[in-house]
Protein backbone atom coordinates (compact mmCIF):
# COMPACT_ATOMS: atom_id res chain seq x y z
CA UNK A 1 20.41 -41.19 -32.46
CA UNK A 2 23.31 -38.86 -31.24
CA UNK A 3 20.65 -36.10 -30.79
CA UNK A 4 18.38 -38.07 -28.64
CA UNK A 5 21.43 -39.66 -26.40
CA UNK A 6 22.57 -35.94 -25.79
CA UNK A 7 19.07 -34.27 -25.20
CA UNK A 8 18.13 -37.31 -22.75
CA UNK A 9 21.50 -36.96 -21.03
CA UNK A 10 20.97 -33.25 -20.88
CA UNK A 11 17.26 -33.28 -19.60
CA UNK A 12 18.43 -35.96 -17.25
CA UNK A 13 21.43 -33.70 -15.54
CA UNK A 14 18.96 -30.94 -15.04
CA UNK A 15 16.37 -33.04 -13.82
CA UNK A 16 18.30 -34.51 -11.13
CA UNK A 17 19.63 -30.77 -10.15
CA UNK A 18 16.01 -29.64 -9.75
CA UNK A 19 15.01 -32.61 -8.17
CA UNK A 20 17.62 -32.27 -5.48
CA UNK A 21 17.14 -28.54 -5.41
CA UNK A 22 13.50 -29.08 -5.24
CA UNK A 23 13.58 -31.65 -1.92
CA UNK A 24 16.14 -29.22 -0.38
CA UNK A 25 19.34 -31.71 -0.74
CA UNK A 26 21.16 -28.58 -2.47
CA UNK A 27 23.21 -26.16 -0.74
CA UNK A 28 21.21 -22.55 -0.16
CA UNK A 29 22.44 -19.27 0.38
CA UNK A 30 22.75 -19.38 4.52
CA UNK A 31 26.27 -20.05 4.20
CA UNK A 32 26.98 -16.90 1.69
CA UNK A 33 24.55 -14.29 3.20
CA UNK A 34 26.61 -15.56 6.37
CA UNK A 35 29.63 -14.74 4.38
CA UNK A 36 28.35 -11.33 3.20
CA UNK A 37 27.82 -10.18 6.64
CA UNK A 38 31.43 -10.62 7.80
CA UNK A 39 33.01 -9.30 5.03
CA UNK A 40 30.86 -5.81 5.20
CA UNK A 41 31.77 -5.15 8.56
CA UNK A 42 28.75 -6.57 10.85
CA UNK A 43 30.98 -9.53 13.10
CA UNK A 44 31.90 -7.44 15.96
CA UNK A 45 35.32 -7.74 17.84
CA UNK A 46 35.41 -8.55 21.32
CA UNK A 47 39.42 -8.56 22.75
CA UNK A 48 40.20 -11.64 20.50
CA UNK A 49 37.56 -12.96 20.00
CA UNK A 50 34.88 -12.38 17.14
CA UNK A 51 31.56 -12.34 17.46
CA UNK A 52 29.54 -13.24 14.78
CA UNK A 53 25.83 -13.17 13.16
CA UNK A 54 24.85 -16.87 14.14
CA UNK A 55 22.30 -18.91 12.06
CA UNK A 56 19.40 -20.59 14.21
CA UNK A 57 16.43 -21.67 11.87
CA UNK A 58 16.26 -21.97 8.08
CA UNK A 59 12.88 -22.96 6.14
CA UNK A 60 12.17 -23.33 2.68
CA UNK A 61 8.99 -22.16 1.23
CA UNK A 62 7.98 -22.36 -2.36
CA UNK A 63 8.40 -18.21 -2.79
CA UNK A 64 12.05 -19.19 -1.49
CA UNK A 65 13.70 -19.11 1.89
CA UNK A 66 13.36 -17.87 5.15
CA UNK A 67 16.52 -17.47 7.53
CA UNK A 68 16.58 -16.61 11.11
CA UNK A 69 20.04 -14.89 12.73
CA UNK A 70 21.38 -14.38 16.38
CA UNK A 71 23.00 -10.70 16.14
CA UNK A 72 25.69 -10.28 18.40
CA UNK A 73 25.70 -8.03 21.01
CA UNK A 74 27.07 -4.51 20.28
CA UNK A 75 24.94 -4.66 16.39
CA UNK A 76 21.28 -3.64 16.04
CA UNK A 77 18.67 -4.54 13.29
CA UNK A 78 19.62 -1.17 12.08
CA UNK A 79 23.23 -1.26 11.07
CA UNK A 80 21.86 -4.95 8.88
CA UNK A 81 18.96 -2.84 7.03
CA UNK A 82 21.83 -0.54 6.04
CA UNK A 83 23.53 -3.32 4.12
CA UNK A 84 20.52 -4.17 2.30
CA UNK A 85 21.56 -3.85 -0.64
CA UNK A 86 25.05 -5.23 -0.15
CA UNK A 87 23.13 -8.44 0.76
CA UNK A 88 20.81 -8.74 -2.66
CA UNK A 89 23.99 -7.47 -4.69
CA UNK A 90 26.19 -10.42 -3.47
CA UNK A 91 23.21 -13.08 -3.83
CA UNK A 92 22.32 -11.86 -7.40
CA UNK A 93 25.71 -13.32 -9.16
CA UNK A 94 24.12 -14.16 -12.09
CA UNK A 95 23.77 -17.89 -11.18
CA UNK A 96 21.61 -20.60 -13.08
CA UNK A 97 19.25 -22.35 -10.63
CA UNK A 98 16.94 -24.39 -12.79
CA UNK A 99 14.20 -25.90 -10.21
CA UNK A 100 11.78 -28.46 -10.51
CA UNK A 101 8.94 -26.39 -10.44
CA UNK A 102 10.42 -24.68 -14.17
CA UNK A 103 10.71 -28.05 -15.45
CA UNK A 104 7.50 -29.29 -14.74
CA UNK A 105 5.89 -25.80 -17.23
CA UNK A 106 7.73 -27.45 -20.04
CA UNK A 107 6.24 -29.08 -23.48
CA UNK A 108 8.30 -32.06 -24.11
CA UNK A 109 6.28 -32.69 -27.29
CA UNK A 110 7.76 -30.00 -29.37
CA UNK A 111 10.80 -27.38 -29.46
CA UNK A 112 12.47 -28.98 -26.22
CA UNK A 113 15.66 -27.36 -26.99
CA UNK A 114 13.93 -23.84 -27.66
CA UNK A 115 12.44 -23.85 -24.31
CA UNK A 116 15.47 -24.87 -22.78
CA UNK A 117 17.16 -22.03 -24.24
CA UNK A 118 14.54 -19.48 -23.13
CA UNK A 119 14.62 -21.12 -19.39
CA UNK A 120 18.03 -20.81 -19.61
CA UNK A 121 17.84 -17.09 -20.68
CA UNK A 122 14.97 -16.39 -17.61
CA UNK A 123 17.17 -17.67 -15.37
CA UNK A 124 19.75 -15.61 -15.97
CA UNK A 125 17.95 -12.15 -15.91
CA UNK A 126 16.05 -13.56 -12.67
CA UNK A 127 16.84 -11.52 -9.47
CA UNK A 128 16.19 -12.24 -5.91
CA UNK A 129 14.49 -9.87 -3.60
CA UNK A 130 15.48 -9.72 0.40
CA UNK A 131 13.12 -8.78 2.68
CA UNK A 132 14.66 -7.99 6.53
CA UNK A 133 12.33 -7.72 9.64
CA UNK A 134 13.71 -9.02 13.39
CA UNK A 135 11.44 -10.00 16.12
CA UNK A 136 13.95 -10.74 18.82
CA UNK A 137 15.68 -12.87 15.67
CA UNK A 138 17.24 -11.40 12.61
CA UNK A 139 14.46 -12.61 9.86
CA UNK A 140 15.89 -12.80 6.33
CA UNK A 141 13.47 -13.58 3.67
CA UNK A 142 15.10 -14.11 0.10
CA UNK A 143 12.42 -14.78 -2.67
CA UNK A 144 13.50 -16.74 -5.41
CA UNK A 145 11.33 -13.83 -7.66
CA UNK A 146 10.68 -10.43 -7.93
CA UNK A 147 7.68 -8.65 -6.71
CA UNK A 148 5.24 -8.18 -9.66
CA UNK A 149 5.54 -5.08 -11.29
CA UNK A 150 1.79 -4.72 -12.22
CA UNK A 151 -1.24 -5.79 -10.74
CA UNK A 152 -4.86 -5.85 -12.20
CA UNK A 153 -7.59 -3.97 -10.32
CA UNK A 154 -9.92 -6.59 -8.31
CA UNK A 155 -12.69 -5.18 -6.09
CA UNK A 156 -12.92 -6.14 -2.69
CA UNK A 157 -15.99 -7.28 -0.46
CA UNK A 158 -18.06 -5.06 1.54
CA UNK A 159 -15.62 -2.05 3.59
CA UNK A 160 -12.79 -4.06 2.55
CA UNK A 161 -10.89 -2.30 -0.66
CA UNK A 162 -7.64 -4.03 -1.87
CA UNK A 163 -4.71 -2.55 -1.36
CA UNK A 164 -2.05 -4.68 -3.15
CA UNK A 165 -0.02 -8.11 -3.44
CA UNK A 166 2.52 -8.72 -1.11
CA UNK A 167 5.41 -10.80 -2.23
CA UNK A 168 4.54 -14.42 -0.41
CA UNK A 169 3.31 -16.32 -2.92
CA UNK A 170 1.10 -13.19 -4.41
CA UNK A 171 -1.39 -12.83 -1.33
CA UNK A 172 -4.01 -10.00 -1.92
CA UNK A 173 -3.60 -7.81 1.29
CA UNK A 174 -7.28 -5.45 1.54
CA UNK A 175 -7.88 -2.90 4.04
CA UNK A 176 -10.85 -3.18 6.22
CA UNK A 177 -12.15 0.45 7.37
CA UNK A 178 -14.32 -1.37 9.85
CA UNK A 179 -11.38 -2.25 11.94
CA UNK A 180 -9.31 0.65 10.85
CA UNK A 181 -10.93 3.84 10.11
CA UNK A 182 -8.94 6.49 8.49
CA UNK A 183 -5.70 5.94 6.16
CA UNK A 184 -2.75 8.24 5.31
CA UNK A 185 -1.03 8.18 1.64
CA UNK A 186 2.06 9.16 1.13
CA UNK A 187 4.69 9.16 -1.68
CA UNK A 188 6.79 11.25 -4.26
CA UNK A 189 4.24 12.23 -6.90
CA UNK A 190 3.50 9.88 -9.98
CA UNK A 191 4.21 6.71 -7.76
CA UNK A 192 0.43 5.76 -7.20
CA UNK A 193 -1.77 7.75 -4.63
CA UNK A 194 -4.21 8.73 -6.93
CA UNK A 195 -4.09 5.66 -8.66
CA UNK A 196 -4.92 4.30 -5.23
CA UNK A 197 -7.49 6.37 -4.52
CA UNK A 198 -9.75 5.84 -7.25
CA UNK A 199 -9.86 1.71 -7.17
CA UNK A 200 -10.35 2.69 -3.38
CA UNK A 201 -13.85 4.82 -4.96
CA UNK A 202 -14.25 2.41 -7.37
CA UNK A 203 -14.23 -1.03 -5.15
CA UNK A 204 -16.54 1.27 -2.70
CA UNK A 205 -19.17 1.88 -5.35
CA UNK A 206 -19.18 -1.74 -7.07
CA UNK A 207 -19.23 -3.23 -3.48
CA UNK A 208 -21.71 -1.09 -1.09
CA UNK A 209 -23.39 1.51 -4.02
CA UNK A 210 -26.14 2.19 -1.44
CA UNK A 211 -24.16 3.05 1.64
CA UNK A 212 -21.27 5.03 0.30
CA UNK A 213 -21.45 8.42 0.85
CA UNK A 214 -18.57 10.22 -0.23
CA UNK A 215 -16.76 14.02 0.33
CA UNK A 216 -14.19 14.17 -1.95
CA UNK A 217 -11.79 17.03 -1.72
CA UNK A 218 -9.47 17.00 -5.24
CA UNK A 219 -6.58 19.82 -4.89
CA UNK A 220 -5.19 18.72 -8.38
CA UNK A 221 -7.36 21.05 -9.87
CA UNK A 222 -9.93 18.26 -10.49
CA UNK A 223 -7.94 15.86 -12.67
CA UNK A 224 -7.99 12.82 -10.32
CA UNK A 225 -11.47 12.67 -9.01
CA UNK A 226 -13.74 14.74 -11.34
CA UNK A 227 -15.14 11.49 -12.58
CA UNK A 228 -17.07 10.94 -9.55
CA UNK A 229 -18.44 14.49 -9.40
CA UNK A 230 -21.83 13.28 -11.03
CA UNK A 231 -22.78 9.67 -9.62
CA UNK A 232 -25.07 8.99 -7.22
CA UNK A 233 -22.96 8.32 -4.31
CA UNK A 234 -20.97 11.53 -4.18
CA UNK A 235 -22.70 14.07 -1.79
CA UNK A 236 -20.21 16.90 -2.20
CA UNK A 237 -16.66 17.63 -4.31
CA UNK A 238 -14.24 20.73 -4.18
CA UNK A 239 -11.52 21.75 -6.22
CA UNK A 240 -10.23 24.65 -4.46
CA UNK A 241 -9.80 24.95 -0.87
CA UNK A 242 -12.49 27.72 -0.05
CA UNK A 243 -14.58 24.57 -1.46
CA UNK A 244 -12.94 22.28 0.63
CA UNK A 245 -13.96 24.29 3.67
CA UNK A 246 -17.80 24.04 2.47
CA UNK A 247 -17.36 20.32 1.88
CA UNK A 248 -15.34 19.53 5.43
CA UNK A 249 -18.33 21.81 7.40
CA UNK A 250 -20.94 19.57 5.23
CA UNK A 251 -19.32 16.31 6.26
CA UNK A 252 -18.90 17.61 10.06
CA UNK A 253 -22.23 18.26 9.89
CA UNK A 254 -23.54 15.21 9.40
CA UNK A 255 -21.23 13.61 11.52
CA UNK A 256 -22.81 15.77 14.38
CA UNK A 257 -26.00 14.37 13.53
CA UNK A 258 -25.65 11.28 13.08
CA UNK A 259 -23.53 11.57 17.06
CA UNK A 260 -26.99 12.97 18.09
CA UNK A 261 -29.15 10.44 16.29
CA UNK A 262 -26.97 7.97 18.02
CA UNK A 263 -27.32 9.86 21.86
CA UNK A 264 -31.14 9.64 21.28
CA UNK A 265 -31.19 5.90 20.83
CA UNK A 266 -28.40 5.23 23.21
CA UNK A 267 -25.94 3.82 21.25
CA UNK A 268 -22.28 4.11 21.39
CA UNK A 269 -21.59 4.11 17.80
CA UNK A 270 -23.03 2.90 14.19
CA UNK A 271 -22.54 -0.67 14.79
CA UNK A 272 -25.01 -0.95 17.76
CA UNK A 273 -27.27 0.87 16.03
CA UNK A 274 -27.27 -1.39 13.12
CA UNK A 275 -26.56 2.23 11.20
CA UNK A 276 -25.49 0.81 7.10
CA UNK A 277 -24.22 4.44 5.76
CA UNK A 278 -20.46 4.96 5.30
CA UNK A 279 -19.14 8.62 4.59
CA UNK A 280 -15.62 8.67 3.26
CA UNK A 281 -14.00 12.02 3.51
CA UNK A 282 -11.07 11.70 0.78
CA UNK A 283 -8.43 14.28 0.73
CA UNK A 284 -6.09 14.43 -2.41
CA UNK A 285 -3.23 16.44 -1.67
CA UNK A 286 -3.72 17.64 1.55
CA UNK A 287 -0.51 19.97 1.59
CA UNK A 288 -2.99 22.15 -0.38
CA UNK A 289 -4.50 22.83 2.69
CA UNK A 290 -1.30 23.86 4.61
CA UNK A 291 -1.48 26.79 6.56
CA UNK A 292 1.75 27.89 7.12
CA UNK A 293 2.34 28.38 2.81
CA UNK A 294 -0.86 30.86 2.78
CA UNK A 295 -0.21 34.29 1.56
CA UNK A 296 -2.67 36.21 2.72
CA UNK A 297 -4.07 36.44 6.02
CA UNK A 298 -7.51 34.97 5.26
CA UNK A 299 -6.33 32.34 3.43
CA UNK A 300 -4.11 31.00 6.32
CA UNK A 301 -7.71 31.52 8.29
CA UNK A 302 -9.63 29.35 5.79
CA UNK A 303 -6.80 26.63 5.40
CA UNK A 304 -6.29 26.40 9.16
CA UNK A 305 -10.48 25.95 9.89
CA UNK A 306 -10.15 23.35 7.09
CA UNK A 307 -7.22 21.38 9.27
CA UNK A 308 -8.85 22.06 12.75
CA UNK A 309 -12.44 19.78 11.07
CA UNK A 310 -10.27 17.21 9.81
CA UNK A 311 -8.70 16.67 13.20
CA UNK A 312 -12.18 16.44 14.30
CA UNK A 313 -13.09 14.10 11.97
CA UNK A 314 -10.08 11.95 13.24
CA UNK A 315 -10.98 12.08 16.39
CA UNK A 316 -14.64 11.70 16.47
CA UNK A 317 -15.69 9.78 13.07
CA UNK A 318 -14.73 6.21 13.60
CA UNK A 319 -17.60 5.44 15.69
CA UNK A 320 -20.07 7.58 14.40
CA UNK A 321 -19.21 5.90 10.83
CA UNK A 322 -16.68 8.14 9.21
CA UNK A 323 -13.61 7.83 7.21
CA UNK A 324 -10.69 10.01 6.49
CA UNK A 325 -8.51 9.33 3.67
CA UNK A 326 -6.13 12.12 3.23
CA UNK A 327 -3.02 11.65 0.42
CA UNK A 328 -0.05 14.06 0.03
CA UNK A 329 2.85 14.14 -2.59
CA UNK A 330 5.17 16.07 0.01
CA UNK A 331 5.04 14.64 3.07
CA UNK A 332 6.66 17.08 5.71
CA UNK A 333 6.13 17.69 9.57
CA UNK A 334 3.33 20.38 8.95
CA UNK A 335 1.97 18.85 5.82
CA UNK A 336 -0.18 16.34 7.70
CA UNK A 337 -2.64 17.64 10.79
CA UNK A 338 -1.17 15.82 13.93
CA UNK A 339 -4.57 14.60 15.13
CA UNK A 340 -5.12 13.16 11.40
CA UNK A 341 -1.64 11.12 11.80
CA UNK A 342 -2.01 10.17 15.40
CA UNK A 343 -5.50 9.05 14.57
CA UNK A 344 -5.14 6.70 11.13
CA UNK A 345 -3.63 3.34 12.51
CA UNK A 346 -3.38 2.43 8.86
CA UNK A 347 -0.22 3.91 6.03
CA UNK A 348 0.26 3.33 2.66
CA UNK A 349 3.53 5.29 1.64
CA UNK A 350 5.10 4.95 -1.68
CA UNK A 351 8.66 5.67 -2.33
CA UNK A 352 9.91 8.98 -1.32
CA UNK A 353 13.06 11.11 -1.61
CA UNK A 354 14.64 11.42 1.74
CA UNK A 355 14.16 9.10 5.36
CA UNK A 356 12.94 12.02 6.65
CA UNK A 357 9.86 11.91 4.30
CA UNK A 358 9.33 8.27 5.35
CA UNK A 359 9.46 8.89 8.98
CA UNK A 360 6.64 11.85 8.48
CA UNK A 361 4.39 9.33 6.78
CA UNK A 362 5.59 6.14 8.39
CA UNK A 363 7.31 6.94 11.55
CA UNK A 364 9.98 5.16 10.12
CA UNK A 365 12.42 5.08 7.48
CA UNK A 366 12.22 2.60 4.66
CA UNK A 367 9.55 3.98 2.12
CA UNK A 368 12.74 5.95 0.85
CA UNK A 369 14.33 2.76 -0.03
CA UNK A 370 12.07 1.46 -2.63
CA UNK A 371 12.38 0.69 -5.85
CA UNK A 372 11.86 3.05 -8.56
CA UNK A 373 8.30 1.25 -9.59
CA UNK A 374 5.09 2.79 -9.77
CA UNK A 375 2.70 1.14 -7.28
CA UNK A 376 4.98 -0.66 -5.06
CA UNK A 377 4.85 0.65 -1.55
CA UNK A 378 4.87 -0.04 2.20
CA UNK A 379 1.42 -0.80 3.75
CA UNK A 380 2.25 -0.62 7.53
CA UNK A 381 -0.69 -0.95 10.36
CA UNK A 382 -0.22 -1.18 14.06
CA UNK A 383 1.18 -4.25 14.22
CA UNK A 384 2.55 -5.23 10.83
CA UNK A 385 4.61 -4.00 7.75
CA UNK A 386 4.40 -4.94 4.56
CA UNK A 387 5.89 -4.10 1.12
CA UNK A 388 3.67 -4.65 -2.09
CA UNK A 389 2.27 -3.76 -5.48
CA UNK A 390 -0.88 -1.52 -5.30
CA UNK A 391 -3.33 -2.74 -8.33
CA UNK A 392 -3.70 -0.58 -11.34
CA UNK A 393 -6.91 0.28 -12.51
CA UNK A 394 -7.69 1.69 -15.68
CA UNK A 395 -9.97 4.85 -16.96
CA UNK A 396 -12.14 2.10 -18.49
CA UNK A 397 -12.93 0.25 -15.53
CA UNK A 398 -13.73 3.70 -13.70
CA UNK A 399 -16.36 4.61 -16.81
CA UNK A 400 -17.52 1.34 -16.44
CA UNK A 401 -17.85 1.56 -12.46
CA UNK A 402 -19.76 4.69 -12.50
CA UNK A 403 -21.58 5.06 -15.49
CA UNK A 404 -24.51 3.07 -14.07
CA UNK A 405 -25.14 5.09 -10.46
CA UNK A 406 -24.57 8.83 -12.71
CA UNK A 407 -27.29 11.05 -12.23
CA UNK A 408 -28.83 14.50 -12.63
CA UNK A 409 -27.87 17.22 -10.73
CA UNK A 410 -29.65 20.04 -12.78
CA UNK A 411 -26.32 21.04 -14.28
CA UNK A 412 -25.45 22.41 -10.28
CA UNK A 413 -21.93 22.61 -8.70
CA UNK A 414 -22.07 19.91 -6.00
CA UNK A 415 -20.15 21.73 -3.96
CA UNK A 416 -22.66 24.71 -4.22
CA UNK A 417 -25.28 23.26 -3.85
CA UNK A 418 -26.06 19.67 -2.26
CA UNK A 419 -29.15 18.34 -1.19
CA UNK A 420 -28.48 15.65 1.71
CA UNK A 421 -30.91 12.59 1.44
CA UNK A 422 -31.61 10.10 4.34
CA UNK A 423 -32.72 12.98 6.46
CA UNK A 424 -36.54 14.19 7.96
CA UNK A 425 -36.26 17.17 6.25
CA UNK A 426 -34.49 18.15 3.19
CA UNK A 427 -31.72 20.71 3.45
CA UNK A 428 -30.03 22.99 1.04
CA UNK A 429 -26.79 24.44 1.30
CA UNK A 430 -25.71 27.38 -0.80
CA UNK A 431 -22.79 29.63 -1.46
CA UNK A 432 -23.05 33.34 -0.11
């Protein structure tokens, strides 16, 4: 009897905390991220008077809260993204919040008490994430949880290849290379490009198998994307970067071409001309291909023809159905062709060492800031930013996405030796 009476008293004091919680009647953290601000230094003095960050708009949604902040004159969005951390230190205290979403995932028939204690134990390893962004406002997101840590590989639909979950309420975010051509990767190595890249391949080849066309360009030595060296879809691969030249002249090639092709039946680009085939030139490691390290004198020759057809590429390819997809692991001023940059509205940059390695991949600093998480990174287009958690996919999935489109190539380098289909004429192209 004294069992039930406390269990139903203590259910019944956590309910009605959720409950209130849950309809918004409890207090939320405007007042101390308010709080936070003053004491690290943002109110600003003017003779004696204070100015101070002034709350205008609050809204809950069910990933958390949004909060929206007059700055005061004299303070920019800067000097609040450099107390990021100040802010998600403060609000992470260690507090129990029990909601009434939780309680509504428990089993009252059984072990009440044992899920009470795990909740109880959740709760208090549970940290809040702050997201900052301003817009004329200061915007202050805080989500109740964390972004996930791992996300499964899901294909996308057509030209549209996923790119990761974003942290309001676990939205798949995909990039469409119909409305935005090329991409740039960037990040500290081990963090996800490569990862990246193949679910890019591999939603590709599950989703259009008989319009992908791909150049793939692997400066790893081969270890990311030798898989694809044998299927169907792949017209040429290189592993060195004299081979890279023969595959970039292949793909520029073609692009010519198809730009004449186009001319004849006076079209103004693959869309008109109700063209299907996409060619995706992927680079792996472009700093590979960076002149200025060359030690000889024909190497820096080879490696800066190789950079002068990707900017072509860039600048000609969207129309004319093209991709570029170029990744690098060291992300400096000469690292990435300017045309390529100027040319790919689209960035994916995972965390790097320094702000100056964000702003090279970015234009902006932040990427430098992330967590220590494989697969989380910033996906940033022209008008939007977002941080999220690219998908994983495994070496099984891959075997199982190519297996069926592998075919015989007479035991033949590709790169050597590539015979393109979907012409008049077949053409050869070998090594002298």
């Amino acid at each position: 009897m004294l069992f039930e009476i406390l269990t139903t008293g203590l259910m019944g004091g956590i309910a009605l905390k959720a409950f209130s919680k849950h309809k918004g009647l409890s207090s939320n953290d405007s007042g101390k991220i308010q709080r936070i601000m003053s004491l690290s230094g943002l109110n600003v003095r003017d003779g004696k008077d204070t100015l101070t960050t002034q709350l205008v708009k609050k809204k809950q949604y069910e990933w958390g809260w949004e909060y929206k902040y007059r700055i005061p004159l004299g303070r920019s969005f800067s000097d609040y993204e450099a107390k990021l951390k100040v802010f998600e230190d403060g609000l992470n205290n260690r507090k129990k919040n029990v909601t009434f979403n939780d309680l509504r995932q428990l089993n009252f028939d059984k072990d009440i008490l044992l899920q009470l204690q795990q909740l109880w134990k959740a709760k208090l390893t549970e940290q809040k994430e702050i997201e900052l962004s301003y817009d004329g406002l200061l915007i202050v997101r805080v989500y109740d949880k964390p972004l996930a840590r791992e996300v499964a590989f899901t294909p996308g639909e057509g030209w549209r290849v996923p790119v990761g979950v974003t942290r309001a309420m676990n939205e798949f975010k995909y990039h469409d290379f119909e409305l935005v051509p090329h991409l740039v990767l960037g990040g500290a190595t081990r963090y996800g490009k490569s990862n990246f890249i193949n679910s890019m391949i591999c939603s590709l080849v599950q989703c259009e198998p008989e319009h992908t066309n791909l150049y793939l360009i692997d400066l790893k030595g081969g270890v990311e994307l030798c898989d694809y060296e044998n299927i169907k879809q792949t017209i040429s691969i290189a592993y060195e970067p004299h081979e890279a030249l023969h595959t970039l002249q292949m793909a520029y090639d073609e692009m010519r071409d198809i730009q004449r092709q186009l001319k004849r039946l006076g079209k103004k680009n693959v869309q008109q001309a109700n063209i299907k085939e996409r060619y995706f030139v992927v680079i792996d490691e472009v700093g590979e291909l960076n002149a200025s390290e060359s030690v000889t004198r024909d190497e820096k020759l080879l490696k800066q023809e190789c950079q002068t057809i990707m900017s072509q590429i860039a600048r000609l390819g969207a129309g004319l159905g093209f991709r570029l997809v170029v990744a690098t692991q060291y992300p400096v001023g000469d690292v990435i062709p300017r045309q390529v940059k100027q040319n790919a509205d689209a960035k994916l940059c995972f965390r790097v060492q320094s702000a100056v390695a964000s702003r090279v991949v970015l234009d902006a600093e932040g990427a430098e800031s992330l967590p220590m998480i494989k697969g989380r990174a910033i996906y940033q287009t022209a008008d939007k930013r977002e941080i999220l958690q690219t998908p994983l996919i495994t070496p099984q999935i891959i075997h199982d996405t190519i297996e069926p489109h592998i075919i015989d190539k007479k035991g033949e380098r590709v790169e050597e030796t590539a015979i393109i289909e979907r012409r008049e004429h077949t053409v050869t192209f070998e090594e002298v």
